[in-house]
Structures are given as C-alpha cells and as structure tokens.
Protein backbone atom coordinates (compact mmCIF):
# COMPACT_ATOMS: atom_id res chain seq x y z
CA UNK A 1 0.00 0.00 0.00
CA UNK A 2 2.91 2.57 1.17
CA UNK A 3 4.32 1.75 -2.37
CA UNK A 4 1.00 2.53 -4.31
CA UNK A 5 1.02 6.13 -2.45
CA UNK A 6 4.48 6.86 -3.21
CA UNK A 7 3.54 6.18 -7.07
CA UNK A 8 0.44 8.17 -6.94
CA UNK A 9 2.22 10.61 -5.30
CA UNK A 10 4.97 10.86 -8.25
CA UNK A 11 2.13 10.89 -10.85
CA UNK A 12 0.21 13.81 -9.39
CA UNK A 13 3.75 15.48 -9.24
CA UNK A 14 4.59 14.60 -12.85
CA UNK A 15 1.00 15.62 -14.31
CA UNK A 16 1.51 19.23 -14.46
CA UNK A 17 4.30 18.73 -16.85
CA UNK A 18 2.60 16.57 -19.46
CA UNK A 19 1.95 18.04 -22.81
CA UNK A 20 4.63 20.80 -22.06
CA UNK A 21 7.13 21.23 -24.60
CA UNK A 22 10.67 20.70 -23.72
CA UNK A 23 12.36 24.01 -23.51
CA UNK A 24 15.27 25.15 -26.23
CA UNK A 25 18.39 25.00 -24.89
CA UNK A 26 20.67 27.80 -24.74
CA UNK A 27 22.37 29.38 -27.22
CA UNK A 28 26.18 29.40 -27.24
CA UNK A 29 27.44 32.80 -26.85
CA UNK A 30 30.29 32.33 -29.29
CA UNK A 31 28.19 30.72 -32.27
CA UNK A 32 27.54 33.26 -34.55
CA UNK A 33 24.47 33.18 -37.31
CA UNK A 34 25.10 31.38 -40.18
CA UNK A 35 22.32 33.39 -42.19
CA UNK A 36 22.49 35.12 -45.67
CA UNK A 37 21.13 38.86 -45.98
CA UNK A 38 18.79 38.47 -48.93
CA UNK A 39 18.80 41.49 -51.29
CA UNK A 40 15.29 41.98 -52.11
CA UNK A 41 13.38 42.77 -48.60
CA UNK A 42 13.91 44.13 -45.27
CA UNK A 43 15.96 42.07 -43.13
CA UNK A 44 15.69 42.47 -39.29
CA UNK A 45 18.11 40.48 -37.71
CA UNK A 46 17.92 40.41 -33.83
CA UNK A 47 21.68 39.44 -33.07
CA UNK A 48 22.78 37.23 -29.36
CA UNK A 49 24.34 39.77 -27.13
CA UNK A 50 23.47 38.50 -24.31
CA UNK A 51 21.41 40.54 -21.85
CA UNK A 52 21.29 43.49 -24.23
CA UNK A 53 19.51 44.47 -27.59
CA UNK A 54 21.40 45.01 -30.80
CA UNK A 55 19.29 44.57 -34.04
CA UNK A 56 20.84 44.87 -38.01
CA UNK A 57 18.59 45.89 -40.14
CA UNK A 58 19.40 45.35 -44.10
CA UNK A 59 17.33 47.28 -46.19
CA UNK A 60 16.74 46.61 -50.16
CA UNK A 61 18.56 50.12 -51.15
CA UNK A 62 21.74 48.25 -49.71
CA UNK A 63 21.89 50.81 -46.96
CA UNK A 64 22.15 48.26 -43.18
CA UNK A 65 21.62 50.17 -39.96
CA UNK A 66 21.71 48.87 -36.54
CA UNK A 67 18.99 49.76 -33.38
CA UNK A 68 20.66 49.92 -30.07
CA UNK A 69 24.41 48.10 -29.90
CA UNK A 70 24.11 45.45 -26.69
CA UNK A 71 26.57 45.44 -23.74
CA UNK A 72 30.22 45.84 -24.33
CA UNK A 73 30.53 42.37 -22.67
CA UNK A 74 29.67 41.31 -26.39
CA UNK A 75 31.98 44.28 -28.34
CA UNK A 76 34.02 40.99 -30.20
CA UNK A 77 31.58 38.40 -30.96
CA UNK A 78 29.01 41.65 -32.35
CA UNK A 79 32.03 42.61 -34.33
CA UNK A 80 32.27 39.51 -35.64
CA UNK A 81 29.19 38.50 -36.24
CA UNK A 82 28.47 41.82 -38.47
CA UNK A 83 31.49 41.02 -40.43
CA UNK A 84 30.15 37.58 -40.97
CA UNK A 85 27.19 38.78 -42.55
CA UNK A 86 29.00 40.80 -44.97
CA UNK A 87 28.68 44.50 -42.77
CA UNK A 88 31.56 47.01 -43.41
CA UNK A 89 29.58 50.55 -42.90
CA UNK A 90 26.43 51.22 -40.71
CA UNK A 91 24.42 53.87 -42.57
CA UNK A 92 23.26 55.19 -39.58
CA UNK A 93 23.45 53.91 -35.77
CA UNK A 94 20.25 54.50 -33.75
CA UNK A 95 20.39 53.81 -29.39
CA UNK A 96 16.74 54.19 -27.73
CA UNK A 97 18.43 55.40 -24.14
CA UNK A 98 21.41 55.46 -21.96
CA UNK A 99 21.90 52.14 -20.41
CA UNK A 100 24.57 49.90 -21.02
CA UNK A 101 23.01 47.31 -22.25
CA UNK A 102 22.34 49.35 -25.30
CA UNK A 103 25.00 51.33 -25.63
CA UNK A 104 28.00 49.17 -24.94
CA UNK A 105 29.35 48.95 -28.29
CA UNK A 106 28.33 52.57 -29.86
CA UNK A 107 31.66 53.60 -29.78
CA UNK A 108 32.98 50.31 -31.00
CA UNK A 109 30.91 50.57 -33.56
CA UNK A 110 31.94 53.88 -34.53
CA UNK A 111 35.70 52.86 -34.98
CA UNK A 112 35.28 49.56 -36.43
CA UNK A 113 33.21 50.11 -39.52
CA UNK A 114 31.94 53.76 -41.70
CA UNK A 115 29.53 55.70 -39.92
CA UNK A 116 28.33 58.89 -40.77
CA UNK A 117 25.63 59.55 -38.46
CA UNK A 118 24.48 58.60 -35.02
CA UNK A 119 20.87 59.32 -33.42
CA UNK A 120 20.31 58.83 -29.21
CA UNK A 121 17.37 58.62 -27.40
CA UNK A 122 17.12 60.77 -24.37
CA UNK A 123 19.05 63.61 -23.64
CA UNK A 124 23.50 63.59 -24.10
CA UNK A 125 23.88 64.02 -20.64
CA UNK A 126 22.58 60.69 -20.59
CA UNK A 127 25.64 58.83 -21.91
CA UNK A 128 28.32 60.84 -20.16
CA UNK A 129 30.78 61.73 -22.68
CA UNK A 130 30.23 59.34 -25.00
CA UNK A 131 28.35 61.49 -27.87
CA UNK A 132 30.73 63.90 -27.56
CA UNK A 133 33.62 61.51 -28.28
CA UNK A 134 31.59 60.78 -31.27
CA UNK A 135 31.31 64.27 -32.80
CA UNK A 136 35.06 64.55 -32.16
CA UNK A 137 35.43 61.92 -34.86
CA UNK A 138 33.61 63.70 -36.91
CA UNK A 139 30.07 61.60 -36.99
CA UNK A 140 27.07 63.61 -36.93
CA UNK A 141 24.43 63.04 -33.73
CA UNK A 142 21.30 64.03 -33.18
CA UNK A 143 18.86 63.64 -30.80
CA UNK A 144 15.51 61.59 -31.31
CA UNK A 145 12.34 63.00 -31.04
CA UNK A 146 8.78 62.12 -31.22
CA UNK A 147 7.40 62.87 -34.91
CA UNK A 148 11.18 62.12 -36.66
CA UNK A 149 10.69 59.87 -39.91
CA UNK A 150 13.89 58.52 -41.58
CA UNK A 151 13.59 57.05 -44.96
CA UNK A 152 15.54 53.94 -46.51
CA UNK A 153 14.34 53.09 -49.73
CA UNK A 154 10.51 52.68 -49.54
CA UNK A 155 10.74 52.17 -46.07
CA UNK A 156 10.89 54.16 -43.23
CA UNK A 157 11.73 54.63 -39.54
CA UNK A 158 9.60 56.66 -37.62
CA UNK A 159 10.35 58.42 -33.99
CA UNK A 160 6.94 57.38 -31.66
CA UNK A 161 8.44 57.89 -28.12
CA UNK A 162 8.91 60.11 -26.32
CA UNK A 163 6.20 62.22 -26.91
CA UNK A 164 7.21 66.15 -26.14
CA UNK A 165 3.99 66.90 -23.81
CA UNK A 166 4.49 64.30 -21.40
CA UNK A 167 6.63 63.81 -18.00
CA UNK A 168 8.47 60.62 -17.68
CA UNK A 169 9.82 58.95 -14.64
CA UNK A 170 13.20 57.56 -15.91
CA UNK A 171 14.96 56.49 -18.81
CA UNK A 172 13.16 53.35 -19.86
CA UNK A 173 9.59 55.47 -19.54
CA UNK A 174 11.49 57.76 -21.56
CA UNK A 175 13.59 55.58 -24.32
CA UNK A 176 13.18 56.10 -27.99
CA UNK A 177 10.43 53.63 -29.44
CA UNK A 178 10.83 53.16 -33.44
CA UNK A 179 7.86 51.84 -35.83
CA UNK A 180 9.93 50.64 -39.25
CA UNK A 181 7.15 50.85 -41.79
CA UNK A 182 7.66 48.40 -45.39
CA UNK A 183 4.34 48.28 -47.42
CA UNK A 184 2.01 46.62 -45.54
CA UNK A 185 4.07 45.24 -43.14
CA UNK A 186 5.45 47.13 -39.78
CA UNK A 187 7.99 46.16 -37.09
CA UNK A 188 7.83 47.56 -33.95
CA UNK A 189 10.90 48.59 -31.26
CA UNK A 190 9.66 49.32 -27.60
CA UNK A 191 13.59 49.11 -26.38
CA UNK A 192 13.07 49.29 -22.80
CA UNK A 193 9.79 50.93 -22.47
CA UNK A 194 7.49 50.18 -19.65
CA UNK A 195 3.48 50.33 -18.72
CA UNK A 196 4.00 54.15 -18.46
CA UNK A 197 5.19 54.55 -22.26
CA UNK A 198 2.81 52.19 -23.48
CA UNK A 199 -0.12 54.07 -21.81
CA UNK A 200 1.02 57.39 -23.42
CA UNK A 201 1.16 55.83 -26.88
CA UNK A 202 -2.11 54.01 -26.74
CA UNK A 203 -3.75 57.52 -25.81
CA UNK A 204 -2.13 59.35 -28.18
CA UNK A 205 -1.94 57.09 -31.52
CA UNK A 206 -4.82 55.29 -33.02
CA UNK A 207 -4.45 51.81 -32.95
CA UNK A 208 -3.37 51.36 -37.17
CA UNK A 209 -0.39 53.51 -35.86
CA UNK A 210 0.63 51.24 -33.09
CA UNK A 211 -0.02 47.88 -35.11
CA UNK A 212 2.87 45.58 -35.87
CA UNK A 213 3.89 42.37 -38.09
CA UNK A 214 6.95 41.95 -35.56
CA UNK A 215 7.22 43.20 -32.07
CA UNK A 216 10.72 43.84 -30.14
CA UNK A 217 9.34 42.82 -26.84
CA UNK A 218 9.66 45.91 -24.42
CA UNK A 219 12.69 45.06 -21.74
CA UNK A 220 13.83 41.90 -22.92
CA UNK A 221 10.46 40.85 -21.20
CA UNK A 222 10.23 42.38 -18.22
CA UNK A 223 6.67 41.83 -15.53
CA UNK A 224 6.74 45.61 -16.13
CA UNK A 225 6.35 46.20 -19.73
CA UNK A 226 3.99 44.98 -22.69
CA UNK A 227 0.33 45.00 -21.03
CA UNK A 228 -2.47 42.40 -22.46
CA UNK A 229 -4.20 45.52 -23.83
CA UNK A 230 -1.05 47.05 -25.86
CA UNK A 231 -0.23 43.87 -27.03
CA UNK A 232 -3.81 43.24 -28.40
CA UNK A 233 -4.04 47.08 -30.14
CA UNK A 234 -0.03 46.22 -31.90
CA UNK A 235 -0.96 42.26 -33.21
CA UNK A 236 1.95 41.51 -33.77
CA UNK A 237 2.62 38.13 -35.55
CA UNK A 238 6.24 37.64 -33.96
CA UNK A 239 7.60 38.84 -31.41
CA UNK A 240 10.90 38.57 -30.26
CA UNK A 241 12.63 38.79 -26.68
CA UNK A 242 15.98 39.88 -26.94
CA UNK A 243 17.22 38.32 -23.52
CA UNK A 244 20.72 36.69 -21.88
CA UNK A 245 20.73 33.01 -20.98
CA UNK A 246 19.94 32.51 -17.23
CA UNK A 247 20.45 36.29 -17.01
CA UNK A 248 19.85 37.66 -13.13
CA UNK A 249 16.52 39.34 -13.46
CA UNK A 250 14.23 36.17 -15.03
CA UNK A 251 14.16 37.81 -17.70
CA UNK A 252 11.72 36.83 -19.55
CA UNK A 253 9.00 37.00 -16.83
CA UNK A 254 6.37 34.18 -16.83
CA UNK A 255 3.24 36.52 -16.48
CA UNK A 256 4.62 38.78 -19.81
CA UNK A 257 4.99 35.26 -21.23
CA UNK A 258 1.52 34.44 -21.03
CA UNK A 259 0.46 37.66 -22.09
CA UNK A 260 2.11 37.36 -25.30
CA UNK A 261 0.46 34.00 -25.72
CA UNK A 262 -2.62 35.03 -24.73
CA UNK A 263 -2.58 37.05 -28.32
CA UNK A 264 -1.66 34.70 -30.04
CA UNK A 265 1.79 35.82 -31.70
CA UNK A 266 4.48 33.48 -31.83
CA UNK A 267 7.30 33.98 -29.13
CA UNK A 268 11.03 33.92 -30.35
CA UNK A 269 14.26 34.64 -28.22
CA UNK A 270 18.01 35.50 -28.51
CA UNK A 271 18.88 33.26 -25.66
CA UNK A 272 17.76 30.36 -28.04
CA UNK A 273 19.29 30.95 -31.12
CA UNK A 274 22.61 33.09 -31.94
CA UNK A 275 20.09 35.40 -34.06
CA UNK A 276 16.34 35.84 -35.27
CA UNK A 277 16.11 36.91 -38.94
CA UNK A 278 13.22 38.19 -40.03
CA UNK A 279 12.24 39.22 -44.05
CA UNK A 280 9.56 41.69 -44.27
CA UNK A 281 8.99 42.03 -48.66
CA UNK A 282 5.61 44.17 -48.01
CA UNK A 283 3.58 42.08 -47.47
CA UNK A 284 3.93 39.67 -45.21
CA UNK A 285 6.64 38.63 -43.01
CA UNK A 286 9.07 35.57 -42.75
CA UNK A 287 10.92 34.17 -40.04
CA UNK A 288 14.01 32.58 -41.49
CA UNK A 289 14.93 29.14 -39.76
C-alpha cells in the first residue's frame, strides 16, 4: 500500500508537466548566425548579445543600420558577427536610451566600420561623454524625437516615443520607441519601455499607428512592460525577446509570457538561437529558420 502512495504521489507530481514542450536550450554565446542577408526585402536580424539588444537591419537600397548596440561584454563576438554577414559601414546607428546594455558597443561601432551619423534617445547628458567623443570623430548626432521619420528606400523609420507633452519617470519610460514601416508590413521597437510609455502611446496614436507584423518585446520581457491591452491594439505576428541566458533578473517574466500567448503571436528569443532573422517584402513577413 505505502508503495501505491508513493507512485500516486509521483504521478500527481509529474501531471503538471505533461503536454509541455521541452524548452530550447541555450544558445552558445560564441556561435555566430550562419544566415544570408537576402537582397530583395527588409531584413531584421535580432543578433545574441546577451542581456542586451542590438538589431541589423538590411534594407533593399543596400543601406544596413543597426537599433541599439548590446553590452560591451559582447563588443568581439558583435564585431564579428556583423562582419560575418557581410557588414563594413552602418548607414546610420540609432540607441533608444542610456543604459549599457544598449550602448555598450556605440563607440565600438563607430571605430570599427563607416559611420556617418548617429541618433540617441534621451538627452547627451545621458551617456556621459560618449556622444561627444563621437562628434570629435567627426560623426554627426542628433537627438531623437517624437514625430522624426527617416527614410531607406521605400521604407521608413519613424520616432513614436517620447512624446514632447508628457513627464516621464526615468529612462526606460522615456527611451526612444521606433515603428519601421515596409508596405504593408510594420515592425515595432519598444527598447526598454514600460506600462508608463505604453499608456502614453495608446492615448495618443490610433491603434493602425501602433499595429505591428513583428514586435521587439519591451525590456527583454520584463513583468513591467507589454500589457495584455497594448499587445492586443499592436498584433503583432512575432515577437521577439531579446534576452541573456539565465540572465539575473528572469528575464523573460512568466506573467509577460503568457500575455504574449494570450494574443496569439508566436514567441522567439536570442537566448535560443545566436540570431532571429526576419524578411519583411511588403507584405507579409518571414521568419528565417
């Protein structure tokens, strides 16, 4: 009899767990992404840094930018993982806010390959002295601000956060969030905004504005960021978590989890691949496996 308990016991333990997919393992830091650019569409390529955000972005005109740079921690393998994919000048370099885990490799950037211009979120006193060693090579910055539209081609990158009329509490209310615009599809960059930005936008923009084919996942998933009702207003077929392996905040949080699968979209993460490429051609978009 004590024997049949013990197994019922295990069973009722083990029950939860059936049906539930394995998780992926980790990705290895050092791998980098085998993938090929291809020519004809918009290629987003959300590149491993670790805890950090650093995405390429290849557009058909030949012209490749990069949003936000990831933590210096990953200055060699980003380095070499942009030269892998055939990167020798950054049209322009655009970093939503201050922290380091955006901003690591801005200067790194700036020295190893041809840029000409750099835009920041926030304010320059926000990155110490690091836009002013910039200008001092002679690369133009400027700051970001709500209403800014850059175009690449037939696509184009538009400023939607932070709007000028409103009072933030700290830099990740206040980081620059970028809409890039191709046809009929949209990609969406919330960097490390928070319930507070997302609340501003959804008041000010109506909701074909806000809507998405791919979503970078506010705060590489944070409890604190992408709200059931934001998430519903941008649809967003993918979204992607740019996140560190077993990083120390549990990053990706299991309630922002659910939320995201509550809509629907389908989840992808850095900490599971070495990158997540993405073709938008105007119409639709592709994940590329």
């Amino acid at each position: 009899m004590k024997r049949i308990l013990s197994l019922l016991l295990l069973l009722l333990l083990l029950l939860p767990l059936a049906g539930c997919p394995a998780p992926r393992p980790a990705a290895d830091p050092t791998t980098l992404y085998s993938g090929v650019i291809e020519p004809d569409k918009v290629n987003l390529l959300f590149l491993s840094v670790g805890q950090g955000d650093a995405c390429l972005i290849a557009f058909p005109t030949g012209e490749r930018i990069m949003i936000d740079t990831g933590p210096f921690e990953a200055r060699d393998h980003l380095v070499d993982q942009l030269h892998a994919l055939g990167v020798e000048r950054l049209d322009g370099v655009y970093v939503t806010h201050g922290h380091a885990d955006h901003t690591g490799n801005l200067l790194t950037l700036v020295r190893r390959f041809d840029v000409p211009k750099v835009c920041y979120g926030g304010s320059e006193e926000d990155y110490g002295g690091l836009i002013r060693k910039i200008r001092r090579r002679g690369v133009r910055c400027d700051a970001l601000q709500a209403g800014d539209v850059f175009a690449y081609g037939q696509a184009s990158l538009a400023v939607l956060s932070p709007l000028k009329d409103r009072a933030y509490d700290d830099l990740n209310d206040a980081c620059a969030v970028l809409r890039l615009s191709y046809g009929d599809t949209a990609a969406l960059f919330m960097a490390d905004a928070t319930f507070q930005t997302e609340e501003y936008m959804l008041f000010r923009y109506h909701r074909e504005e806000l809507s998405a084919t791919v979503l970078k996942v506010a705060h590489h998933g944070s409890a604190y960021a992408s709200s059931l009702r934001f998430l519903q207003v941008v649809g967003a077929d993918d979204s992607v978590i740019s996140v560190g392996a077993g990083n120390e905040y549990g990053h990706p949080a299991a309630e922002t989890l659910l939320r995201l699968e509550l809509t629907g979209t389908r989840i992808l993460r850095t900490d599971e691949r070495p990158a997540v490429q993405i073709t938008l051609d105007g119409r639709e978009a592709r994940v590329v496996e």
